[in-house]
PDB file of N, CA and C in Angstrom:
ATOM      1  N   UNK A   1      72.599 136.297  36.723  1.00  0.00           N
ATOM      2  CA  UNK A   1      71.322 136.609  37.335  1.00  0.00           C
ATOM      3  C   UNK A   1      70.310 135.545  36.942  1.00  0.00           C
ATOM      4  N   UNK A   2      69.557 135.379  37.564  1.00  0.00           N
ATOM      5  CA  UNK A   2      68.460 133.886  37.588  1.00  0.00           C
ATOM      6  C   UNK A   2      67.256 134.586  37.435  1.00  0.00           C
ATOM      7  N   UNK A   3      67.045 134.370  36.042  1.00  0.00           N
ATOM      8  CA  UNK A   3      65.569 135.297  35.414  1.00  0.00           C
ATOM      9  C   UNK A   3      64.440 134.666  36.315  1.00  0.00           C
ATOM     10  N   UNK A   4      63.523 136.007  36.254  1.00  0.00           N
ATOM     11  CA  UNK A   4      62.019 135.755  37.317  1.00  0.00           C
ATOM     12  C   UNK A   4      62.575 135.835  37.988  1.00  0.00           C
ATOM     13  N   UNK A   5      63.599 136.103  38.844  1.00  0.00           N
ATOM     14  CA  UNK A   5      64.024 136.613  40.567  1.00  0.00           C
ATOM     15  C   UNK A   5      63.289 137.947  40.728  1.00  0.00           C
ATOM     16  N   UNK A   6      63.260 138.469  41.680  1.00  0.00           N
ATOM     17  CA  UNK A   6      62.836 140.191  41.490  1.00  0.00           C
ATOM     18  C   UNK A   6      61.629 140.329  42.524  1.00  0.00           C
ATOM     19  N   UNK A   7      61.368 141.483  41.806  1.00  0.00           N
ATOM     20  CA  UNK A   7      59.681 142.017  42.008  1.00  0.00           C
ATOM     21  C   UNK A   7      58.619 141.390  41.720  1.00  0.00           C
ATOM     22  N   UNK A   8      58.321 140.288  40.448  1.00  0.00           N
ATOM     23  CA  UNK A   8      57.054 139.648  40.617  1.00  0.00           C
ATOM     24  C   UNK A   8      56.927 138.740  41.222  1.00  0.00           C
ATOM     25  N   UNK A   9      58.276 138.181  42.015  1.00  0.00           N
ATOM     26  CA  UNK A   9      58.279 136.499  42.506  1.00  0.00           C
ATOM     27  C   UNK A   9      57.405 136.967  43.635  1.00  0.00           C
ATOM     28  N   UNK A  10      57.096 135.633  44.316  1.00  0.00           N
ATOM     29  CA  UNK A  10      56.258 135.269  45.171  1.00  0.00           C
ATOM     30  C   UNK A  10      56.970 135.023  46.159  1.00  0.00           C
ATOM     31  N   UNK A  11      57.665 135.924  47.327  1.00  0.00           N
ATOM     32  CA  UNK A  11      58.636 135.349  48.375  1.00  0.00           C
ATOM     33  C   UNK A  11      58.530 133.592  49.153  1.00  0.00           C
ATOM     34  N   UNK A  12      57.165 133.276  48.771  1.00  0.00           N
ATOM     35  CA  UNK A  12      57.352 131.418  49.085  1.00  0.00           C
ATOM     36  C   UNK A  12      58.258 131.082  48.061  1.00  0.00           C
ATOM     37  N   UNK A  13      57.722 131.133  47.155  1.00  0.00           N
ATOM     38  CA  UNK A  13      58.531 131.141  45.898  1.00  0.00           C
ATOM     39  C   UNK A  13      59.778 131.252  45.812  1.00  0.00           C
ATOM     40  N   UNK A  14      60.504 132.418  45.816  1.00  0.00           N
ATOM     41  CA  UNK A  14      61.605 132.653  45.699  1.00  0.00           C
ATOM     42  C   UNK A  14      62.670 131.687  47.199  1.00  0.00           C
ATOM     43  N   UNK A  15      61.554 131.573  48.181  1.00  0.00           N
ATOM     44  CA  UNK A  15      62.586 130.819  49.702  1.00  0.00           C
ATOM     45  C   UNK A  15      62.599 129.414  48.924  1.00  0.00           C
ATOM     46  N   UNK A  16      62.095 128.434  48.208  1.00  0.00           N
ATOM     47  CA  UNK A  16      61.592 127.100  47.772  1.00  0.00           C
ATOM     48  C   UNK A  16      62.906 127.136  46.899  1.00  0.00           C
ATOM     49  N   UNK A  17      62.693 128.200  46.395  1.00  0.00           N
ATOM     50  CA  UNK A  17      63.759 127.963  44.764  1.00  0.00           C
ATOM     51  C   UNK A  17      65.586 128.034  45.093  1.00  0.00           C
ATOM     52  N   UNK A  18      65.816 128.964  45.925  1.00  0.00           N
ATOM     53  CA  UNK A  18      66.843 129.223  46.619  1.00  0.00           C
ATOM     54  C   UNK A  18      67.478 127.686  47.554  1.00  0.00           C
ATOM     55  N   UNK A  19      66.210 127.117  48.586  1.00  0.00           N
ATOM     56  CA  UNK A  19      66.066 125.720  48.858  1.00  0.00           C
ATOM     57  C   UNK A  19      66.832 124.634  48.088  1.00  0.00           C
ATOM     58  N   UNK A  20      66.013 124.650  46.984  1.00  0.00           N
ATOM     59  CA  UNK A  20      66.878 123.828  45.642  1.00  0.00           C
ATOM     60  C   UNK A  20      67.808 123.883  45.480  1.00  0.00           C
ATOM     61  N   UNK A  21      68.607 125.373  45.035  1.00  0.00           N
ATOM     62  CA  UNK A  21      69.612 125.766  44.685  1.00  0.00           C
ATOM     63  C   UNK A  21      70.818 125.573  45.806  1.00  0.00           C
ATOM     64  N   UNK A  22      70.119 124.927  47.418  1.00  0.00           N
ATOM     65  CA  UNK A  22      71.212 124.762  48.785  1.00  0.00           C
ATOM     66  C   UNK A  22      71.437 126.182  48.847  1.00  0.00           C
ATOM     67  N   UNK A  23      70.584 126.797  48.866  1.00  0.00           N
ATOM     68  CA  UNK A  23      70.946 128.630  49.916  1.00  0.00           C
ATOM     69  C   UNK A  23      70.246 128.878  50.811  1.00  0.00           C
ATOM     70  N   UNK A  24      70.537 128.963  52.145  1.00  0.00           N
ATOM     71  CA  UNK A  24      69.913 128.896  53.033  1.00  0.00           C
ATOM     72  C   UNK A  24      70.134 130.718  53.565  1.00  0.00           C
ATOM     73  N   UNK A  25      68.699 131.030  54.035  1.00  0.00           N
ATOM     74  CA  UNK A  25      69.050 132.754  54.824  1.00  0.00           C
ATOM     75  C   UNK A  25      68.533 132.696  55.563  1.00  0.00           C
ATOM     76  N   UNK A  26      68.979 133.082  56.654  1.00  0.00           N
ATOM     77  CA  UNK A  26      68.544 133.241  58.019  1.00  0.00           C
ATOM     78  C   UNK A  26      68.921 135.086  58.738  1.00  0.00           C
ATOM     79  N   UNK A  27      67.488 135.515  58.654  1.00  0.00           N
ATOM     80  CA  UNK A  27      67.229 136.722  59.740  1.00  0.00           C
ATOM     81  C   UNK A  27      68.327 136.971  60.644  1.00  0.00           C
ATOM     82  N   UNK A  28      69.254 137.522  60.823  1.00  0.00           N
ATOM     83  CA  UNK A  28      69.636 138.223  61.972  1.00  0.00           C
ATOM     84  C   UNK A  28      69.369 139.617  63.082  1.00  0.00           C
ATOM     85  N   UNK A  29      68.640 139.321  64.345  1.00  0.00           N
ATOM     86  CA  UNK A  29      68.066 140.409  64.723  1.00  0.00           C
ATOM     87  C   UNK A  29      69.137 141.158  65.232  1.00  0.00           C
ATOM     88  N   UNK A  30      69.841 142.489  64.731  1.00  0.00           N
ATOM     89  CA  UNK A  30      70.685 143.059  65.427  1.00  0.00           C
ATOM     90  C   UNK A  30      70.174 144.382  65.583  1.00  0.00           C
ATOM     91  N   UNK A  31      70.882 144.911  66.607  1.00  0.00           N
ATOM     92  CA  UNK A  31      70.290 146.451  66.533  1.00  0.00           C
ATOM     93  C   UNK A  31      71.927 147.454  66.256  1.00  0.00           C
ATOM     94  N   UNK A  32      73.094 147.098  65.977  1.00  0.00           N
ATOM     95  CA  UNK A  32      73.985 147.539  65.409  1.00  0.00           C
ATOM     96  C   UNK A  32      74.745 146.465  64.542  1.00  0.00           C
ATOM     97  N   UNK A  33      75.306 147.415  63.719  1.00  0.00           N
ATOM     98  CA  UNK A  33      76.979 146.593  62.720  1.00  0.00           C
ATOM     99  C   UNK A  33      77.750 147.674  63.335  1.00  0.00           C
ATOM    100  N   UNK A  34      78.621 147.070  63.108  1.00  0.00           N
ATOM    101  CA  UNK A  34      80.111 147.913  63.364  1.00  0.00           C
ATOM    102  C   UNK A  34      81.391 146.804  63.210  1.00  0.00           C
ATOM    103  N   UNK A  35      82.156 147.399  62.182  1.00  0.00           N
ATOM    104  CA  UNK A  35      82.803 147.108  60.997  1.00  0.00           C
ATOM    105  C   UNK A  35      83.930 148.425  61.312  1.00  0.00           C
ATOM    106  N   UNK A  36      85.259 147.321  62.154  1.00  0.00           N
ATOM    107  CA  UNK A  36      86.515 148.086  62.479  1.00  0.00           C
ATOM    108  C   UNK A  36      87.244 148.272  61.683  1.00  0.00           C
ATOM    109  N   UNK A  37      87.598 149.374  60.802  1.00  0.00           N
ATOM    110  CA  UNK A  37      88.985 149.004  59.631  1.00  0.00           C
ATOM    111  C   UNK A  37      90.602 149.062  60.524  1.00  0.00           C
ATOM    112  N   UNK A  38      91.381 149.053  59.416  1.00  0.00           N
ATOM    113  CA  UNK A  38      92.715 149.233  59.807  1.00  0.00           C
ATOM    114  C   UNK A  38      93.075 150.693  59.983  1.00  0.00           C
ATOM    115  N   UNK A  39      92.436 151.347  59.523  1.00  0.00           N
ATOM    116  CA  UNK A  39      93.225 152.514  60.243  1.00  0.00           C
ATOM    117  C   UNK A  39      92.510 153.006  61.132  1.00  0.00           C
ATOM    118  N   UNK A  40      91.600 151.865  62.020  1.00  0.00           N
ATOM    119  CA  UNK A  40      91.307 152.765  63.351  1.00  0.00           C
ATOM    120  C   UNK A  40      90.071 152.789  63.377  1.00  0.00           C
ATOM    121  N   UNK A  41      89.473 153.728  61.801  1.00  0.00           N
ATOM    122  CA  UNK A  41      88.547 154.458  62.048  1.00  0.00           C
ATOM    123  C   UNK A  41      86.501 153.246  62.032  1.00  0.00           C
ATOM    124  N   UNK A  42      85.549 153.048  62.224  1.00  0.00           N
ATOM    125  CA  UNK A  42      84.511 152.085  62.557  1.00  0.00           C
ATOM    126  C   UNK A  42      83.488 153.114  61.418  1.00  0.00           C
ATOM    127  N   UNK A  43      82.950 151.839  60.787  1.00  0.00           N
ATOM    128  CA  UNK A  43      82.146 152.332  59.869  1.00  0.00           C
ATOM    129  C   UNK A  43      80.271 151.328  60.494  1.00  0.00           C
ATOM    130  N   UNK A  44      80.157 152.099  60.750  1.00  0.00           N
ATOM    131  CA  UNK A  44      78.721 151.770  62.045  1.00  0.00           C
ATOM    132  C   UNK A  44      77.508 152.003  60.993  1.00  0.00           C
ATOM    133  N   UNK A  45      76.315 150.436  61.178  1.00  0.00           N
ATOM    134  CA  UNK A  45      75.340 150.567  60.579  1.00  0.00           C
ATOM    135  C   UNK A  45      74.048 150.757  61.494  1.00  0.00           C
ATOM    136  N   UNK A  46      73.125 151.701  61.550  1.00  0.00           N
ATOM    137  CA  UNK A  46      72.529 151.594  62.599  1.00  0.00           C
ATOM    138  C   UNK A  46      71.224 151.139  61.837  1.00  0.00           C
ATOM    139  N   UNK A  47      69.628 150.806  62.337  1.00  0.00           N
ATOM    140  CA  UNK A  47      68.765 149.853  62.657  1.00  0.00           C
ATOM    141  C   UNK A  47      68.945 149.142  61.108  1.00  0.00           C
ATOM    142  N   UNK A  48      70.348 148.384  61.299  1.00  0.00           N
ATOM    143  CA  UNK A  48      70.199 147.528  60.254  1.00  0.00           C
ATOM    144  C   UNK A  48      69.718 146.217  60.304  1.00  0.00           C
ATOM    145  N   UNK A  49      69.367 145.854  58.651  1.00  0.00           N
ATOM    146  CA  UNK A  49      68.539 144.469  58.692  1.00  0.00           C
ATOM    147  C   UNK A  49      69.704 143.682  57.867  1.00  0.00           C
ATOM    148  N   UNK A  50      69.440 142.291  58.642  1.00  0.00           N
ATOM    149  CA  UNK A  50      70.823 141.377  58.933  1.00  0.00           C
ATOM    150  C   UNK A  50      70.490 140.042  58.456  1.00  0.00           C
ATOM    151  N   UNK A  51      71.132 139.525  57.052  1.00  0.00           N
ATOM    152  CA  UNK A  51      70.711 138.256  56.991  1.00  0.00           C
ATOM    153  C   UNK A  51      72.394 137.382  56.778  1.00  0.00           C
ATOM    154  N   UNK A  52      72.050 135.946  57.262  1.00  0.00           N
ATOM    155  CA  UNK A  52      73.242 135.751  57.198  1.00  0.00           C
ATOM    156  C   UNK A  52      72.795 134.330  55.544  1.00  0.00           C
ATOM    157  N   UNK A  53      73.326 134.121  54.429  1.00  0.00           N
ATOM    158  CA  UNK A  53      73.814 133.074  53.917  1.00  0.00           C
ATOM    159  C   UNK A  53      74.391 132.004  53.666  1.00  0.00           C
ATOM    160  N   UNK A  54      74.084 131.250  53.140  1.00  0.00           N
ATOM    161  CA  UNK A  54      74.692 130.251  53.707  1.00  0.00           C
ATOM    162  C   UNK A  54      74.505 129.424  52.703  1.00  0.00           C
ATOM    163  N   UNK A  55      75.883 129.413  51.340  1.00  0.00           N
ATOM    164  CA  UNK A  55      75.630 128.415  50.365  1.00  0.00           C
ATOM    165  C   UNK A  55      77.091 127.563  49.689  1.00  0.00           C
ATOM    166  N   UNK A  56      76.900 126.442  49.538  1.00  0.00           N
ATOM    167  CA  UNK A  56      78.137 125.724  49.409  1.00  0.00           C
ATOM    168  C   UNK A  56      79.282 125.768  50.323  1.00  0.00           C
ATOM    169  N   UNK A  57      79.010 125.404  51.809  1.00  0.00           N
ATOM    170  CA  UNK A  57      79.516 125.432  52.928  1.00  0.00           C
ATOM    171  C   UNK A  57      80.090 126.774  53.540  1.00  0.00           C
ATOM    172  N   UNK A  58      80.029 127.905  52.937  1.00  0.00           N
ATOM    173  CA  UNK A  58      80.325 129.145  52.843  1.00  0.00           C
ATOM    174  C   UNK A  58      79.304 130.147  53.587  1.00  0.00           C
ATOM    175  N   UNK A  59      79.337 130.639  54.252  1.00  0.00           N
ATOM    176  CA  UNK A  59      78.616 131.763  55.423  1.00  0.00           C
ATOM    177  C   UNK A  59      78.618 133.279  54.871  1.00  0.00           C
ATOM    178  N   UNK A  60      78.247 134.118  54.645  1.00  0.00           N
ATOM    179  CA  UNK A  60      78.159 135.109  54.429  1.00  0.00           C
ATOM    180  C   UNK A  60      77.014 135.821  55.256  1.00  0.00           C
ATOM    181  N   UNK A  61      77.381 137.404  55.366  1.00  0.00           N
ATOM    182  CA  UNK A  61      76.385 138.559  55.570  1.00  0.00           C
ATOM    183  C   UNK A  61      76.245 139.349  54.675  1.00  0.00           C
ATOM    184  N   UNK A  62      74.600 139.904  54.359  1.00  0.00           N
ATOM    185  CA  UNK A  62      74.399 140.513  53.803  1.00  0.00           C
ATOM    186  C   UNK A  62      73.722 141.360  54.852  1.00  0.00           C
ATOM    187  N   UNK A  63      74.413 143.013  54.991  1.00  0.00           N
ATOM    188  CA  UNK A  63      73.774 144.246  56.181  1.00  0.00           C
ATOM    189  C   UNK A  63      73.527 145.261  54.940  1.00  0.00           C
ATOM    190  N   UNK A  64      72.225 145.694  55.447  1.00  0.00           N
ATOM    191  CA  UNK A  64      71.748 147.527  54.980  1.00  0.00           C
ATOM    192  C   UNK A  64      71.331 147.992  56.002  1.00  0.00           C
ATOM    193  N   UNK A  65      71.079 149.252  55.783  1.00  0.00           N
ATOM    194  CA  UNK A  65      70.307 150.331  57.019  1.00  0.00           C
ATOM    195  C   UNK A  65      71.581 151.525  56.881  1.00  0.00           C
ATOM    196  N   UNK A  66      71.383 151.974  57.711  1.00  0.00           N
ATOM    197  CA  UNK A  66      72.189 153.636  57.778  1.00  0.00           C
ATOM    198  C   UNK A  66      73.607 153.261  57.865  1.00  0.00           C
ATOM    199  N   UNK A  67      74.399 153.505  57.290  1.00  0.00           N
ATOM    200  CA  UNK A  67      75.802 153.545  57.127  1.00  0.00           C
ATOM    201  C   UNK A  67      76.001 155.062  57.551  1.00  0.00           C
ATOM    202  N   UNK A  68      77.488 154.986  58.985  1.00  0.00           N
ATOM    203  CA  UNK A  68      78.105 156.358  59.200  1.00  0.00           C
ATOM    204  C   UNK A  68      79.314 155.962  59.134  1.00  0.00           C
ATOM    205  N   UNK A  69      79.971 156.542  59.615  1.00  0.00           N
ATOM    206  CA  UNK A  69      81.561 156.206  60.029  1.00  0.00           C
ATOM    207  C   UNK A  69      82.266 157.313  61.180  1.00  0.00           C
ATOM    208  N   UNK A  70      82.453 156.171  61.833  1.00  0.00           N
ATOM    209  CA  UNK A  70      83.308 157.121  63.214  1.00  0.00           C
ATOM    210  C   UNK A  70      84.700 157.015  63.437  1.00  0.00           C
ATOM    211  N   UNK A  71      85.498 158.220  63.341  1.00  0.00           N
ATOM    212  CA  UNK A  71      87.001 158.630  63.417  1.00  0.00           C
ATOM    213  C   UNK A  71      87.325 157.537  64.741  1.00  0.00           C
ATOM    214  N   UNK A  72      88.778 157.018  64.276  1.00  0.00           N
ATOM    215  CA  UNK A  72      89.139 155.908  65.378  1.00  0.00           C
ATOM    216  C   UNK A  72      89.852 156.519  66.579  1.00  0.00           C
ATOM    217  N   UNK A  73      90.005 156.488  67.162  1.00  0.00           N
ATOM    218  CA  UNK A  73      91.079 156.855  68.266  1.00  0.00           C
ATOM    219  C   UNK A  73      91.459 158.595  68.469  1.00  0.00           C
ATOM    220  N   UNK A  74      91.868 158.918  69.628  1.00  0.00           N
ATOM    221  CA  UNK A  74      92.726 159.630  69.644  1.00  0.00           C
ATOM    222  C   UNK A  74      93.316 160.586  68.730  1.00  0.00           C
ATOM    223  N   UNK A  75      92.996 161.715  68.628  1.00  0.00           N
ATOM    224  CA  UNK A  75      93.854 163.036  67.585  1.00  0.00           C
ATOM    225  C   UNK A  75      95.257 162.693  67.527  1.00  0.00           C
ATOM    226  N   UNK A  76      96.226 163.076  66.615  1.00  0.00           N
ATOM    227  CA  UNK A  76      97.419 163.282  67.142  1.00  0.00           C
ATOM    228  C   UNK A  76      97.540 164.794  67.395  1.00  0.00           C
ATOM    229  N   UNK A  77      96.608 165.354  67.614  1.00  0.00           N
ATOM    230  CA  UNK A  77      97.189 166.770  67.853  1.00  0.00           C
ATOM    231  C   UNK A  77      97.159 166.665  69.727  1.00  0.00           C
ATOM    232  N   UNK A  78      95.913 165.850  70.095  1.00  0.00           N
ATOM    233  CA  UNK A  78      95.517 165.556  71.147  1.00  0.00           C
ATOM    234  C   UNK A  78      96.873 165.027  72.220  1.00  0.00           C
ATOM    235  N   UNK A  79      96.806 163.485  71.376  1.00  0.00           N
ATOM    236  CA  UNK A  79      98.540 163.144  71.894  1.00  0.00           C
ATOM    237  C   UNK A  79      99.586 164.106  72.464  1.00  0.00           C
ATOM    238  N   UNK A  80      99.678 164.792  70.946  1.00  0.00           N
ATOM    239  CA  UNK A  80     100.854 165.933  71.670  1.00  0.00           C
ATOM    240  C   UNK A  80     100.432 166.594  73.045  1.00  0.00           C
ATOM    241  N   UNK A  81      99.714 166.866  73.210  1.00  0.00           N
ATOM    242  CA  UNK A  81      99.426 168.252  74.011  1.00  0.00           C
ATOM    243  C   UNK A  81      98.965 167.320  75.328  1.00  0.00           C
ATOM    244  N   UNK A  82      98.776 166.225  75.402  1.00  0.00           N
ATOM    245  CA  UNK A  82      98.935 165.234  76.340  1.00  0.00           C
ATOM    246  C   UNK A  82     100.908 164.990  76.881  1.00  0.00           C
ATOM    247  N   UNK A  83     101.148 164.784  75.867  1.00  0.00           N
ATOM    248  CA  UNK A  83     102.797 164.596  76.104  1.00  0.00           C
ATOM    249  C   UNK A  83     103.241 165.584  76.267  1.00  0.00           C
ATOM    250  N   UNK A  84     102.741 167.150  75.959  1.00  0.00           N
ATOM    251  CA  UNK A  84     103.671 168.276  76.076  1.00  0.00           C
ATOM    252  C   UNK A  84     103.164 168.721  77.788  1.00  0.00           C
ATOM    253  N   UNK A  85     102.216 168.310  77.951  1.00  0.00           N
ATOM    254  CA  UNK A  85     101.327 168.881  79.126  1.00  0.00           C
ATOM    255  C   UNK A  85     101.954 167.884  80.450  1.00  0.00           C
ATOM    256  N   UNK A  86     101.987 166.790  80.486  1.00  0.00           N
ATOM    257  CA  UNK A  86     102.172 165.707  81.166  1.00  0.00           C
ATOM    258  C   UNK A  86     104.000 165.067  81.459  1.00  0.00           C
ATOM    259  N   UNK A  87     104.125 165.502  80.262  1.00  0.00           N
ATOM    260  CA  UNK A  87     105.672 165.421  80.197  1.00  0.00           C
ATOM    261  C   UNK A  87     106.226 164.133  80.046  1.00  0.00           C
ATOM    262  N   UNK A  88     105.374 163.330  79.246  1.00  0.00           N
ATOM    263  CA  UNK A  88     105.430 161.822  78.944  1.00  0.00           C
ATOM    264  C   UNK A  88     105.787 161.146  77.791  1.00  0.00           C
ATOM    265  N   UNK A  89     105.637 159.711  77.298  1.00  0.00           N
ATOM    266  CA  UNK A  89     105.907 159.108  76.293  1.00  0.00           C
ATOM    267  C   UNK A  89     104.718 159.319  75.565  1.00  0.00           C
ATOM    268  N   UNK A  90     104.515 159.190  74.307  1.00  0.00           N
ATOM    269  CA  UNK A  90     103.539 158.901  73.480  1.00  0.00           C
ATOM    270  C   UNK A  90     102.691 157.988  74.022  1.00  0.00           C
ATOM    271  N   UNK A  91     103.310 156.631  74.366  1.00  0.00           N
ATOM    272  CA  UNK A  91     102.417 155.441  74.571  1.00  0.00           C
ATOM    273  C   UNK A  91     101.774 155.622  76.164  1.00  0.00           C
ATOM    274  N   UNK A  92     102.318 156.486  76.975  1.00  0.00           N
ATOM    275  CA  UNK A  92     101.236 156.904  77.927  1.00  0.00           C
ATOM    276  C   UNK A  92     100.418 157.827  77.924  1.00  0.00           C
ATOM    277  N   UNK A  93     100.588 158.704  76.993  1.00  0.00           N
ATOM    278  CA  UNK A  93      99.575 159.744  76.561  1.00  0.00           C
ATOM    279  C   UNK A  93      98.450 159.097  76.003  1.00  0.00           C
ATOM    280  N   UNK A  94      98.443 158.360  75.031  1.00  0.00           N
ATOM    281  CA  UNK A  94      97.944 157.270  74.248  1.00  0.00           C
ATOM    282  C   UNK A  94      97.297 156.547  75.392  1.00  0.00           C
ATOM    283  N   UNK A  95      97.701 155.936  76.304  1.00  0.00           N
ATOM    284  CA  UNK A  95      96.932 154.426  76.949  1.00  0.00           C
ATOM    285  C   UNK A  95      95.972 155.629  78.082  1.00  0.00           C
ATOM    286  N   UNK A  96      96.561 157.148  78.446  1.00  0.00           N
ATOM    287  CA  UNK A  96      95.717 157.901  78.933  1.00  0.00           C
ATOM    288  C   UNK A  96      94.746 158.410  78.464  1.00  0.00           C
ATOM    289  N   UNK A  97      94.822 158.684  77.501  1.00  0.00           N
ATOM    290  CA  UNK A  97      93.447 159.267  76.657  1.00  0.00           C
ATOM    291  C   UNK A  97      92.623 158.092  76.052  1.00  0.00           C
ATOM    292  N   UNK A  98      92.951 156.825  76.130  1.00  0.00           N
ATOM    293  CA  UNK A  98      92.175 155.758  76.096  1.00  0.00           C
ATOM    294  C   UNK A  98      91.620 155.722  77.175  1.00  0.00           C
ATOM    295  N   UNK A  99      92.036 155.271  78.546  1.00  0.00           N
ATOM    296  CA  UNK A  99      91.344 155.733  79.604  1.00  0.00           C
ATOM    297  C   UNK A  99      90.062 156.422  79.820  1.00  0.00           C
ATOM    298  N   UNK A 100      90.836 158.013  79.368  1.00  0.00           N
ATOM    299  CA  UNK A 100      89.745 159.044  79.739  1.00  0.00           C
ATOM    300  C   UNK A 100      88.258 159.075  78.752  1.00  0.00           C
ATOM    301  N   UNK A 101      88.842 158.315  77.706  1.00  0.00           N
ATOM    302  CA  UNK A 101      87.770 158.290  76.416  1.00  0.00           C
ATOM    303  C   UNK A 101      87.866 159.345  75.541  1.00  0.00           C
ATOM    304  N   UNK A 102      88.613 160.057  75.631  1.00  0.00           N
ATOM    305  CA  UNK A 102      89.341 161.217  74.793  1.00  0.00           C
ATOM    306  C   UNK A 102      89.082 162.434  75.471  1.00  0.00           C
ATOM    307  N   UNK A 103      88.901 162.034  77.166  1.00  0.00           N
ATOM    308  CA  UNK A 103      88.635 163.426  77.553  1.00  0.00           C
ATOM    309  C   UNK A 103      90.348 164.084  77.944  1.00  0.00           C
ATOM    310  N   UNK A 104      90.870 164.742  77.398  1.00  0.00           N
ATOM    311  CA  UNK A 104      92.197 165.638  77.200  1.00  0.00           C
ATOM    312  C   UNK A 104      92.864 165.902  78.920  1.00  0.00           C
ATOM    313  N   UNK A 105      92.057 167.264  79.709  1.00  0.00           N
ATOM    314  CA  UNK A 105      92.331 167.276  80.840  1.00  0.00           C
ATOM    315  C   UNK A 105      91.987 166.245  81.670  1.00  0.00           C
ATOM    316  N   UNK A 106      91.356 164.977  81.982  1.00  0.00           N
ATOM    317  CA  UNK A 106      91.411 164.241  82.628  1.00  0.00           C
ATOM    318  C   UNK A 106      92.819 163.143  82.086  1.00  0.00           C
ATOM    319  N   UNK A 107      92.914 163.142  81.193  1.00  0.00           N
ATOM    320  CA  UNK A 107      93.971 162.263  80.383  1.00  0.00           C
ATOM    321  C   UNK A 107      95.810 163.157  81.505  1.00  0.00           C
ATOM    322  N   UNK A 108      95.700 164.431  81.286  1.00  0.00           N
ATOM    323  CA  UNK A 108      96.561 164.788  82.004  1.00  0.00           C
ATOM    324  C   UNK A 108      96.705 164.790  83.575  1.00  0.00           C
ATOM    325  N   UNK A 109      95.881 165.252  83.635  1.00  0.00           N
ATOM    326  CA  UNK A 109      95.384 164.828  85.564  1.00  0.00           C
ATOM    327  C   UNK A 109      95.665 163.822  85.784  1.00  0.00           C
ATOM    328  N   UNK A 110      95.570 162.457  85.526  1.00  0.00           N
ATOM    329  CA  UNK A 110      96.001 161.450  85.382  1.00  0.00           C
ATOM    330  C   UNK A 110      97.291 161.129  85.474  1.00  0.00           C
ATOM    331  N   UNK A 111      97.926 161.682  84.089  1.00  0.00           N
ATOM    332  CA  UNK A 111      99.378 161.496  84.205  1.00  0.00           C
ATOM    333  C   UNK A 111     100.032 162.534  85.082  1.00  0.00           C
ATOM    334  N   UNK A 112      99.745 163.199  85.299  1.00  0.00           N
ATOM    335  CA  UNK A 112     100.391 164.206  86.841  1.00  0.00           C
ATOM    336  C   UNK A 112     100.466 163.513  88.021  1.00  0.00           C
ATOM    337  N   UNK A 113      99.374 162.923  88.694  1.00  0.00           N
ATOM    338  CA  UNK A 113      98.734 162.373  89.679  1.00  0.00           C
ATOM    339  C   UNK A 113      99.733 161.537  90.382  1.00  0.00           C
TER     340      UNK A 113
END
C-alpha cells in the first residue's frame, strides 16, 4: 500500500502520482456488467461504475454497483417435460426452449408443429 493514498489525498493529486507511477484510468460509461460463468449461470452488475487500468502494458477492470446473479439456462426439470411432452431428444427440447426463452408450452407447440 502507498502511504497518503486514501481519504486525505487530493484527487489531482492522487491522478499526477499514479501518472508517475505509468497507471493510467480511464472512466467507462456503462449501464450494465454481465459476467458469464461456466456453469451457465450470469452474475449481472447493474448502474455500475466502470474504470478500466492500465499499468505495465496490462489492462484491467475495476466494476462496483449492485451485484445479482441470474440462473443460466433452461431447468432440467423443464427439459424433461419438454422431451416427455414432445416426444424428442434432449438437444431439441433444449434448442426449443432456447427459442421460446423458457416459455415451456410454446417450446412444445413448437416441437409438435
Amino acid at each position: 500500500m502507498i502511504p497518503g493514498l486514501g481519504g486525505g489525498m487530493n484527487p489531482r493529486q492522487m491522478e499526477r502520482m499514479m501518472q508517475q507511477m505509468g497507471i493510467k484510468t480511464t472512466a467507462i460509461d456503462a449501464s450494465e456488467v454481465i459476467i458469464k460463468k461456466k456453469d451457465g449461470s450470469e452474475l449481472v452488475v447493474s448502474s455500475p461504475q466502470v474504470s478500466m487500468i492500465e499499468m505495465q502494458g496490462q489492462k484491467s477492470l475495476q466494476v462496483s454497483g449492485t451485484f445479482s446473479e441470474r440462473a443460466g439456462g433452461p431447468s432440467e426439470d423443464d427439459i424433461k417435460l419438454v422431451m416427455e411432452q414432445a416426444k424428442c431428444s434432449r438437444e431439441k427440447a433444449l434448442d426449443a426452449l432456447k427459442e421460446a426463452k423458457g416459455d415451456i408450452a410454446e417450446a412444445i407447440l413448437k416441437l409438435q408443429g
